[in-house]
PDB file of N, CA and C in Angstrom:
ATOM      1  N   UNK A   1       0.830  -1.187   0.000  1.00  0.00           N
ATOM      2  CA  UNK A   1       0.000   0.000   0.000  1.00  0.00           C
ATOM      3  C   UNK A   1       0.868   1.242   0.000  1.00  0.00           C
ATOM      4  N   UNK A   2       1.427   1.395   1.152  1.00  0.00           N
ATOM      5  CA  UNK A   2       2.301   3.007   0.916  1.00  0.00           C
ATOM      6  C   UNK A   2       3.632   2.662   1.226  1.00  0.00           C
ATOM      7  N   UNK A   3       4.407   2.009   0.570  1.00  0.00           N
ATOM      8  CA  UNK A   3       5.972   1.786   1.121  1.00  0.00           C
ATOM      9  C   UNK A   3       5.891   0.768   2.236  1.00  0.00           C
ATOM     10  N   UNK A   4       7.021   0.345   2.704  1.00  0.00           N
ATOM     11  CA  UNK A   4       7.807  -0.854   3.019  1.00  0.00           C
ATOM     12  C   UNK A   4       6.462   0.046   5.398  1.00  0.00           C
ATOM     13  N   UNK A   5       5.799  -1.129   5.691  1.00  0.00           N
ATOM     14  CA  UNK A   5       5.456  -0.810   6.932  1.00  0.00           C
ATOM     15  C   UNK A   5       5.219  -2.074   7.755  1.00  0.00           C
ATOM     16  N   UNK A   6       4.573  -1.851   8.666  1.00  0.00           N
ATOM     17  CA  UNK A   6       4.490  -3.393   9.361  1.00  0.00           C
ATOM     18  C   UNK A   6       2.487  -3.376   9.802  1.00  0.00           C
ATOM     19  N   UNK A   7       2.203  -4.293   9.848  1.00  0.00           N
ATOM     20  CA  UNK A   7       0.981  -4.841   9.601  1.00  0.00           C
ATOM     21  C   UNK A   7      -0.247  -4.015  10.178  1.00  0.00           C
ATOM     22  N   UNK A   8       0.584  -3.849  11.846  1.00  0.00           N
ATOM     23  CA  UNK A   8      -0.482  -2.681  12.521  1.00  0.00           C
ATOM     24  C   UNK A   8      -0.678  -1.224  11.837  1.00  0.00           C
ATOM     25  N   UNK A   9       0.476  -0.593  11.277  1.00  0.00           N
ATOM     26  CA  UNK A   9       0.596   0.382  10.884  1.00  0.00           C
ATOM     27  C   UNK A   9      -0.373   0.509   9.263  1.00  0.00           C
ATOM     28  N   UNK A  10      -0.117  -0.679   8.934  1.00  0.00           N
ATOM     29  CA  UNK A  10      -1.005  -0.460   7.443  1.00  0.00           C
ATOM     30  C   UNK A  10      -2.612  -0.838   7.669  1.00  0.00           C
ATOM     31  N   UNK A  11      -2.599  -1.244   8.828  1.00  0.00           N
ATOM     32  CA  UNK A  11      -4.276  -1.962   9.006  1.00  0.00           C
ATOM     33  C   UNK A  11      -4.674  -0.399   9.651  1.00  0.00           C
ATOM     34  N   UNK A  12      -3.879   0.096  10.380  1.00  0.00           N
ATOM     35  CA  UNK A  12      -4.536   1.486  11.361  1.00  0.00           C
ATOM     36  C   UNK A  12      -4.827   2.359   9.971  1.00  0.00           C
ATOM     37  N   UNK A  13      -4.149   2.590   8.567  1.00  0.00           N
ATOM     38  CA  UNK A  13      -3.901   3.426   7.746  1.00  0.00           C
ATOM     39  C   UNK A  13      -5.369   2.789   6.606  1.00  0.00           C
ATOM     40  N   UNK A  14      -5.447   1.960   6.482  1.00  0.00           N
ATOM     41  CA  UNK A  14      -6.957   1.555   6.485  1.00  0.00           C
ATOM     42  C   UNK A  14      -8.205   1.575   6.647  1.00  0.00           C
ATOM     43  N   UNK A  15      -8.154   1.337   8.303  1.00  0.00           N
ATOM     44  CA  UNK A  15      -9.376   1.494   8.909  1.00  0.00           C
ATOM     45  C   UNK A  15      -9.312   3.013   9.286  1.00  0.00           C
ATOM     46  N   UNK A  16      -8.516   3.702   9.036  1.00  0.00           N
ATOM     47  CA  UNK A  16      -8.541   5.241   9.152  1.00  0.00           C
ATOM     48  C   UNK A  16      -9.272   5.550   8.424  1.00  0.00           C
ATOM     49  N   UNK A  17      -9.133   5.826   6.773  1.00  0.00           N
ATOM     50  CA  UNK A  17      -9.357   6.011   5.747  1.00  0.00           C
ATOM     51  C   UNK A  17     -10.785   5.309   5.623  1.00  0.00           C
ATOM     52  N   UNK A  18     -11.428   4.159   6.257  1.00  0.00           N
ATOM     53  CA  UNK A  18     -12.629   3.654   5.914  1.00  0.00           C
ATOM     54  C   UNK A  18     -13.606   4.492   6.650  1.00  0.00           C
ATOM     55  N   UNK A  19     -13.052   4.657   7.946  1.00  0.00           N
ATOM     56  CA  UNK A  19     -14.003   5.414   9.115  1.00  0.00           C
ATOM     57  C   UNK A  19     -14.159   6.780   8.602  1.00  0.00           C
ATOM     58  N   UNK A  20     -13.238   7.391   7.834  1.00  0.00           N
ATOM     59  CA  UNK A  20     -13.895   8.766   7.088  1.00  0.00           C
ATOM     60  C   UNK A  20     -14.822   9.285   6.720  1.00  0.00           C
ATOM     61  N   UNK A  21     -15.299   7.806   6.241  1.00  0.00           N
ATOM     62  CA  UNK A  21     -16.938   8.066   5.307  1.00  0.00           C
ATOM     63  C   UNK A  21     -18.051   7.427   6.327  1.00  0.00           C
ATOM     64  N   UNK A  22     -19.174   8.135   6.538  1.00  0.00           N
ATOM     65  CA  UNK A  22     -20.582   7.675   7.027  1.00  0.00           C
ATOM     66  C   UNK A  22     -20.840   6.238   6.402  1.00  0.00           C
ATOM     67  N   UNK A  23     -21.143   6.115   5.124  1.00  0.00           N
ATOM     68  CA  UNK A  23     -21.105   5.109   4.405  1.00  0.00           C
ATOM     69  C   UNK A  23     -20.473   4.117   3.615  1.00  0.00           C
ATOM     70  N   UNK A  24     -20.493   2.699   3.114  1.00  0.00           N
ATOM     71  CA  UNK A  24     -19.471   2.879   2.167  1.00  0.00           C
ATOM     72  C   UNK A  24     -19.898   3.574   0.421  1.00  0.00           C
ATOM     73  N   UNK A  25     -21.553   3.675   0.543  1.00  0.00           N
ATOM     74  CA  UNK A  25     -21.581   4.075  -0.351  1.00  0.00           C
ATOM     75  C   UNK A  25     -21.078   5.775  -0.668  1.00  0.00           C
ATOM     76  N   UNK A  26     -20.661   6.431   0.386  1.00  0.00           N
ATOM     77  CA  UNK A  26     -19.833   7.920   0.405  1.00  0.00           C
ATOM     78  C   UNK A  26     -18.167   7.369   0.249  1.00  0.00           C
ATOM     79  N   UNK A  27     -17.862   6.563   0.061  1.00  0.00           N
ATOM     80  CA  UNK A  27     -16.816   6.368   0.266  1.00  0.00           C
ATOM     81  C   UNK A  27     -15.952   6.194  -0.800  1.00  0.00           C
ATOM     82  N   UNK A  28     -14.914   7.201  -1.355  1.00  0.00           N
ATOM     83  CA  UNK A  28     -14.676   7.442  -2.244  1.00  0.00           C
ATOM     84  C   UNK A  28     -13.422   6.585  -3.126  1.00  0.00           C
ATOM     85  N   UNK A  29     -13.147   5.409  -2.652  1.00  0.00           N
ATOM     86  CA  UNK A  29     -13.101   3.860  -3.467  1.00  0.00           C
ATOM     87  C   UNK A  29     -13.901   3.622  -3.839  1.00  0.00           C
ATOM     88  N   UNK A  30     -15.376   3.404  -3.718  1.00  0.00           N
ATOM     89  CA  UNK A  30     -16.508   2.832  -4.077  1.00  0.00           C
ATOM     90  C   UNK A  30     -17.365   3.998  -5.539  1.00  0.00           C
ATOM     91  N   UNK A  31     -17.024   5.127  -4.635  1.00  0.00           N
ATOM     92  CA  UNK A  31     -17.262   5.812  -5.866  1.00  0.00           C
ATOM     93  C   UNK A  31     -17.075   5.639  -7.158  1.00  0.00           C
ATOM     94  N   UNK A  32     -15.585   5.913  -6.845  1.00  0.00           N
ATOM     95  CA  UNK A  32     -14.809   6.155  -7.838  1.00  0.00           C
ATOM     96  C   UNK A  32     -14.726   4.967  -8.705  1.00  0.00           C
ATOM     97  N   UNK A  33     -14.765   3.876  -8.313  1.00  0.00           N
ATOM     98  CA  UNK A  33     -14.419   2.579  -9.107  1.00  0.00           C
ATOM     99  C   UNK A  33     -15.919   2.163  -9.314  1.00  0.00           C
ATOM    100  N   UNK A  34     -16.886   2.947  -8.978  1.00  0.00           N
ATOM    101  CA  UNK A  34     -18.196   2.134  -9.380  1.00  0.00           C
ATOM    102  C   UNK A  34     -18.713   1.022  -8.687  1.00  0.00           C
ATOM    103  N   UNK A  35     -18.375   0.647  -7.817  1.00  0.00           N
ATOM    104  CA  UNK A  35     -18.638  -0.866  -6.745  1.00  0.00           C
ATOM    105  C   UNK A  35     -19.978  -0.706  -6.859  1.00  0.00           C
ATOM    106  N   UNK A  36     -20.493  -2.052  -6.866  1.00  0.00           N
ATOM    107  CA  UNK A  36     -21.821  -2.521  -6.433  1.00  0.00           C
ATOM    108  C   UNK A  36     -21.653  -3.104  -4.599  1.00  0.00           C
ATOM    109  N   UNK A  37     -22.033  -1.898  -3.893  1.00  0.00           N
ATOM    110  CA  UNK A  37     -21.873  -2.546  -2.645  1.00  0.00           C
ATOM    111  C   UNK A  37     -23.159  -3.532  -1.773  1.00  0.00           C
ATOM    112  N   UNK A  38     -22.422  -4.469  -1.702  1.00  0.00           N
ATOM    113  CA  UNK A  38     -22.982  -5.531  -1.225  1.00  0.00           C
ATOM    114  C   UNK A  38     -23.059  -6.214   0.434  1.00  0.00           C
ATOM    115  N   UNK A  39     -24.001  -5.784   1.203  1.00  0.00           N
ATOM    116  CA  UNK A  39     -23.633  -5.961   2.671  1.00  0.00           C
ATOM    117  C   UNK A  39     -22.706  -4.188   3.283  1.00  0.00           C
ATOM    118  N   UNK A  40     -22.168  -5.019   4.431  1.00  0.00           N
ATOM    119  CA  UNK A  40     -21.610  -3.841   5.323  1.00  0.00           C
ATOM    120  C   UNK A  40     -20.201  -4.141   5.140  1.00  0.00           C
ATOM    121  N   UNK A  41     -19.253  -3.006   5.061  1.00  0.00           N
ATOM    122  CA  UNK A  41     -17.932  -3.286   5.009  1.00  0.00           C
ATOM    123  C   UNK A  41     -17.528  -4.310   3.843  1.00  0.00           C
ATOM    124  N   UNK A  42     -17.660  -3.901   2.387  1.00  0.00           N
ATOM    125  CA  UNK A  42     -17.045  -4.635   1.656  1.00  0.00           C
ATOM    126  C   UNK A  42     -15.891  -5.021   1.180  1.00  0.00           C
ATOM    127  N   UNK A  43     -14.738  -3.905   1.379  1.00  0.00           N
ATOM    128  CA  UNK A  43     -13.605  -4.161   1.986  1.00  0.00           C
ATOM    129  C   UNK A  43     -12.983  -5.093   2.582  1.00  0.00           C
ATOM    130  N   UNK A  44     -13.908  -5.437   3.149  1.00  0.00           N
ATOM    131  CA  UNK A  44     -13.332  -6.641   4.701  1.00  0.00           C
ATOM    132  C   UNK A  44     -13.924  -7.717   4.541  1.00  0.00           C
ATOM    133  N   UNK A  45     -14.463  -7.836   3.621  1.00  0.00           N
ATOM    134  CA  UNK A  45     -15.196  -8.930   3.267  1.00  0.00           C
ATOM    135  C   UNK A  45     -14.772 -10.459   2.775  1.00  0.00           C
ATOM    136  N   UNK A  46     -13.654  -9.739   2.307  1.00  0.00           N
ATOM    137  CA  UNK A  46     -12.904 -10.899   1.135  1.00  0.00           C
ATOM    138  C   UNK A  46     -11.387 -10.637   1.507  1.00  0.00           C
ATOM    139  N   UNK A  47     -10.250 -11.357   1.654  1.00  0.00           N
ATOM    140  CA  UNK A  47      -8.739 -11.310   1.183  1.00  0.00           C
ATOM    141  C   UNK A  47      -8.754 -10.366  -0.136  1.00  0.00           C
ATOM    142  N   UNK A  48      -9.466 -10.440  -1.463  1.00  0.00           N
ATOM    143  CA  UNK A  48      -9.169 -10.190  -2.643  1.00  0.00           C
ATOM    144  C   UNK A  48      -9.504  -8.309  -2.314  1.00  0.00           C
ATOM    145  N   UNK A  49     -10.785  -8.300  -1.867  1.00  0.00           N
ATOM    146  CA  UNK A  49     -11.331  -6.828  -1.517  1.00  0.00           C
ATOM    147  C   UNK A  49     -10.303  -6.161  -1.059  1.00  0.00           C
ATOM    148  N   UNK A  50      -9.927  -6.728   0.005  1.00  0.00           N
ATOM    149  CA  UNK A  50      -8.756  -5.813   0.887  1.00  0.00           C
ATOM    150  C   UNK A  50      -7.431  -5.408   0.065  1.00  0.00           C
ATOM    151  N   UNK A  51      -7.434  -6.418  -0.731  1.00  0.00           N
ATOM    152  CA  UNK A  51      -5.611  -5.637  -1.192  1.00  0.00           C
ATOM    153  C   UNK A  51      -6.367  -5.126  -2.413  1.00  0.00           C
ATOM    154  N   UNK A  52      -7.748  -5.106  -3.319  1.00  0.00           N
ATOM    155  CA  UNK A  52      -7.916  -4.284  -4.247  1.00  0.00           C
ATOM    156  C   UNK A  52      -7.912  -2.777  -3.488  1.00  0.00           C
ATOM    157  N   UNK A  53      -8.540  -2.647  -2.232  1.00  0.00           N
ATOM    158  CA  UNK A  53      -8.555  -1.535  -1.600  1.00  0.00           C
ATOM    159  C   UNK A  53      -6.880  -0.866  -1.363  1.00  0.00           C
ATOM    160  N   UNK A  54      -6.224  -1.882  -0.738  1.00  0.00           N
ATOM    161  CA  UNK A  54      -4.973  -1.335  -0.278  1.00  0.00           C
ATOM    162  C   UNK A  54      -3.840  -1.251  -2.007  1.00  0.00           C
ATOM    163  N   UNK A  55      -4.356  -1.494  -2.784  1.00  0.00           N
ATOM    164  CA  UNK A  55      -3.423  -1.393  -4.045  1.00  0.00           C
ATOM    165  C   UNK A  55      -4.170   0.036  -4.314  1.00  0.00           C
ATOM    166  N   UNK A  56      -5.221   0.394  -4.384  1.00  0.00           N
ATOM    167  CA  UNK A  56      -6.003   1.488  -5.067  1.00  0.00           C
ATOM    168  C   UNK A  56      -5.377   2.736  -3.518  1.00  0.00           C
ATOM    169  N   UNK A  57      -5.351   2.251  -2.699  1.00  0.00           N
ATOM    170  CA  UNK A  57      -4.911   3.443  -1.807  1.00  0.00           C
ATOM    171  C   UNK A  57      -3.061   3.952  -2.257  1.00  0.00           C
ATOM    172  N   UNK A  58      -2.930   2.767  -2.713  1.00  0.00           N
ATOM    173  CA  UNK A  58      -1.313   3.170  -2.317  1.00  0.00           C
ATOM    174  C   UNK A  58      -0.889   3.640  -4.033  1.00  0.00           C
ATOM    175  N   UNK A  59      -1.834   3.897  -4.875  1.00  0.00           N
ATOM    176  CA  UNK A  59      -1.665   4.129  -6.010  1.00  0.00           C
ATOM    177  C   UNK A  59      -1.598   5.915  -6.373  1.00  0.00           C
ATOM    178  N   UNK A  60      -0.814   6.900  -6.862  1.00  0.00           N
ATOM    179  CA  UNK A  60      -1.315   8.173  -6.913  1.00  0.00           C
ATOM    180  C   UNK A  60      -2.526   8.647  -7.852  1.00  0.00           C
ATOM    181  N   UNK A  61      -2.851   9.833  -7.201  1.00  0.00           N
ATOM    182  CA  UNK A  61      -3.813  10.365  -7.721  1.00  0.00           C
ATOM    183  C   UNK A  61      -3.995  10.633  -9.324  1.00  0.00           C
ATOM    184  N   UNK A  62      -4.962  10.107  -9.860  1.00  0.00           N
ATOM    185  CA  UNK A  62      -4.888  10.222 -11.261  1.00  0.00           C
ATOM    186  C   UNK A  62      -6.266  10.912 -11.836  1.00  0.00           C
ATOM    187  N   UNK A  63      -6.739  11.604 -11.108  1.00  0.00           N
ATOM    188  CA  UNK A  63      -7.775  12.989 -11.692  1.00  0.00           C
ATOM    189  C   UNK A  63      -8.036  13.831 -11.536  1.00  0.00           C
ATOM    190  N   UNK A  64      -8.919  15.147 -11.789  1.00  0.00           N
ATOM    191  CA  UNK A  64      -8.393  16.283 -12.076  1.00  0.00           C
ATOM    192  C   UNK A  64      -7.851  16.862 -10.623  1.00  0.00           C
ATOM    193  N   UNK A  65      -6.899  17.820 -10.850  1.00  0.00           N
ATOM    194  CA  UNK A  65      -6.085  18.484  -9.556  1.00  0.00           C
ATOM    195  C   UNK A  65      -7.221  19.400  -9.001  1.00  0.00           C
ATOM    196  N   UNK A  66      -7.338  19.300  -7.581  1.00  0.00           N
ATOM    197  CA  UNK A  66      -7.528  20.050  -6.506  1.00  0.00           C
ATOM    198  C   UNK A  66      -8.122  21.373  -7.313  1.00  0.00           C
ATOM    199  N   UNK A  67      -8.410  22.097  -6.747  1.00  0.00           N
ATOM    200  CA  UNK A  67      -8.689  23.424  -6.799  1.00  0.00           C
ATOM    201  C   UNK A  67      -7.537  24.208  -6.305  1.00  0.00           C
ATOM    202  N   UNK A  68      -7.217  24.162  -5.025  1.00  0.00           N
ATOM    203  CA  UNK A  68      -6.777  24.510  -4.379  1.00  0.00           C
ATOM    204  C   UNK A  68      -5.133  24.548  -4.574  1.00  0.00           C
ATOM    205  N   UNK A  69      -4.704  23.396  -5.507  1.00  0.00           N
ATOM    206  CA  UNK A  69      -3.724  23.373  -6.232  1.00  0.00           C
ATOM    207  C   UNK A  69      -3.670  24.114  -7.629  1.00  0.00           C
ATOM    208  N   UNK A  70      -4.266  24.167  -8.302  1.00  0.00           N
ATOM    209  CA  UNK A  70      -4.517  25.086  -9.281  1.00  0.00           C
ATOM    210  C   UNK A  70      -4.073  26.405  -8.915  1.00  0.00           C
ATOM    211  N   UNK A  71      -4.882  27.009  -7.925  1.00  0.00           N
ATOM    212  CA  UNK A  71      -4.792  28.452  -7.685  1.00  0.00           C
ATOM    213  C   UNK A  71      -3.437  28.738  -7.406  1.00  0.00           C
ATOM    214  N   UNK A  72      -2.856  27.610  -6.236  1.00  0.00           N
ATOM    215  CA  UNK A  72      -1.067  27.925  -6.035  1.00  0.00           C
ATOM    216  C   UNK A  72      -0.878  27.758  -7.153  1.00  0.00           C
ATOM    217  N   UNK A  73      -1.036  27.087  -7.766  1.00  0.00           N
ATOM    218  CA  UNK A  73       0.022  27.301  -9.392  1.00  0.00           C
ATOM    219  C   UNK A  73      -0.238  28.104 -10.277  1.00  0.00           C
ATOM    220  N   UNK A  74      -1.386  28.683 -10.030  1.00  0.00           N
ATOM    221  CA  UNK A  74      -1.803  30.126 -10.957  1.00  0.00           C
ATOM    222  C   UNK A  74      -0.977  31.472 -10.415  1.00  0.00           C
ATOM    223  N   UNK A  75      -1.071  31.558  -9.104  1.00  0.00           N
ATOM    224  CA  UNK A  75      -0.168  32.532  -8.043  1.00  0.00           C
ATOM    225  C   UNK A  75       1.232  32.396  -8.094  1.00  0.00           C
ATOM    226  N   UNK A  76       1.383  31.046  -8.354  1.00  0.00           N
ATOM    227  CA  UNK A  76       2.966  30.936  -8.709  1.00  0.00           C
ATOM    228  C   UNK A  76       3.473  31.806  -9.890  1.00  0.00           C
ATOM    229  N   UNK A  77       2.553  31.135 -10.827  1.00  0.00           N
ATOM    230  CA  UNK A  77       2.795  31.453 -12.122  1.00  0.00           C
ATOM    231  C   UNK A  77       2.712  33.335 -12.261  1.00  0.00           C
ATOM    232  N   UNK A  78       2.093  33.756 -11.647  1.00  0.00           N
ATOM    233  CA  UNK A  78       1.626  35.167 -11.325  1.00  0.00           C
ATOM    234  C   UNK A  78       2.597  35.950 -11.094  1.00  0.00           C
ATOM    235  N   UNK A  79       3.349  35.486  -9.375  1.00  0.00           N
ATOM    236  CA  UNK A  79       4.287  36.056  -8.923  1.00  0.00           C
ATOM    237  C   UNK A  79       5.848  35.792  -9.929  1.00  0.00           C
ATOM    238  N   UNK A  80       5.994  35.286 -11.031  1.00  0.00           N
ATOM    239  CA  UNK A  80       6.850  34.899 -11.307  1.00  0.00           C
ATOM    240  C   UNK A  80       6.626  35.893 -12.485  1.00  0.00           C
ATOM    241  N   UNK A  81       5.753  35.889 -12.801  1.00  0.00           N
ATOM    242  CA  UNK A  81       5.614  37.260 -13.956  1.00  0.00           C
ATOM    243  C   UNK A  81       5.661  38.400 -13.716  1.00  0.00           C
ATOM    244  N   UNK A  82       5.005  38.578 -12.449  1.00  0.00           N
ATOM    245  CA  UNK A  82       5.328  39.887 -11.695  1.00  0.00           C
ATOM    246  C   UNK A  82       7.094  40.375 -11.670  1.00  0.00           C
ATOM    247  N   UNK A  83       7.901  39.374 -11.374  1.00  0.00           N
ATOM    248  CA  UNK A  83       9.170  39.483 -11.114  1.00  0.00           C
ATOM    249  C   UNK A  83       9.427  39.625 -12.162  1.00  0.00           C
ATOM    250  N   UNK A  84       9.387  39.104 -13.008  1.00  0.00           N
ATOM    251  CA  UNK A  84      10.248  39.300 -14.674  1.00  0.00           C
ATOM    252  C   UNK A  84       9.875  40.602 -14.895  1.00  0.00           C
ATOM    253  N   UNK A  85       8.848  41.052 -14.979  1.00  0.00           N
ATOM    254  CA  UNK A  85       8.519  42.357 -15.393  1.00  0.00           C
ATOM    255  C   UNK A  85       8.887  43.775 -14.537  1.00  0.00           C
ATOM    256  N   UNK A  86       9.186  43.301 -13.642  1.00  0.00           N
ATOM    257  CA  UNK A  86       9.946  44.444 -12.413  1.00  0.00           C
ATOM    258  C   UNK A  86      11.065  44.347 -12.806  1.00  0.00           C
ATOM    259  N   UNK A  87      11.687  43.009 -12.847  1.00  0.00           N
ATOM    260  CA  UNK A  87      12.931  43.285 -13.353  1.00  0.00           C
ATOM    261  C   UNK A  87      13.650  43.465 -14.427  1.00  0.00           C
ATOM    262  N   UNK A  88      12.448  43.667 -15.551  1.00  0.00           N
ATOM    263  CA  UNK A  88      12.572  44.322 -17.306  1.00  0.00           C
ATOM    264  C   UNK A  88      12.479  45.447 -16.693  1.00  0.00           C
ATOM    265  N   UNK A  89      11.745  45.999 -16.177  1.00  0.00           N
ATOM    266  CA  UNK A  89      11.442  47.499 -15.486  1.00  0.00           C
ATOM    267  C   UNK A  89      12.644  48.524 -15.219  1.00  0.00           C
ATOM    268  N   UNK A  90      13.102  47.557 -14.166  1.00  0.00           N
ATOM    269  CA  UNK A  90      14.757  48.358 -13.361  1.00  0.00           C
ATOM    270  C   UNK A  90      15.803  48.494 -14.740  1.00  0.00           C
ATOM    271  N   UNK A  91      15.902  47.348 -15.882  1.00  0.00           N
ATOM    272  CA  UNK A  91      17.093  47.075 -16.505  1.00  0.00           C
ATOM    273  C   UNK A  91      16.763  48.596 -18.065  1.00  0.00           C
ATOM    274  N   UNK A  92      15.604  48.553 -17.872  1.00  0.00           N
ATOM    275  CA  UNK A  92      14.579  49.694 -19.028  1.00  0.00           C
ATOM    276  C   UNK A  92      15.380  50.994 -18.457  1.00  0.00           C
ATOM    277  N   UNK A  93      14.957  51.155 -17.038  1.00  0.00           N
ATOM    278  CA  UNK A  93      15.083  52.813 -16.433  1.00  0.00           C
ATOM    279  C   UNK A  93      16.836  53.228 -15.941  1.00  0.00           C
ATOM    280  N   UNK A  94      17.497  52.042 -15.993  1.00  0.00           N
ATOM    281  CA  UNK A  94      19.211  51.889 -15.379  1.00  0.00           C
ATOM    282  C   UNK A  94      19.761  52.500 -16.704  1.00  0.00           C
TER     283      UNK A  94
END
């Protein structure tokens, strides 16, 4: 799942991540992959469930970026233009 850990540590990193959601149908493995959930805790249901869960956790993010990341990289991109142009500015008036 996330790098080299020992059993308690990846089961706590788990059941963390499950207890997040009210449901499993809020639960954004199930979402995302479309599950037909069946019973309570489908996850835990099966050997096979659990490491599809723990392979899909330990996998990176592969859709659209954050919001919140965007904007830093718009501000980045911002302040970095700002600077070039101050410093066309000084080299214009020297």
């Amino acid at each position: 799942m996330m790098g080299d850990m020992d059993n308690c540590t990846w089961y706590s990193d788990v059941i963390r991540f499950c207890r997040q959601n009210d449901t499993c149908q809020h639960c954004p493995y199930h979402l995302v992959n479309d599950t037909k959930i069946d019973g309570t805790l489908p996850c835990f249901s099966s050997k096979e469930n659990l490491a599809l869960l723990s392979d899909w956790l330990g996998q990176p993010h592969q859709g659209q970026s954050v919001p919140g990341e965007e904007i830093e990289s718009m501000m980045d991109e911002i302040v970095q233009e700002d600077d070039e142009d101050y410093l066309m500015h000084d080299l214009d008036h020297a």
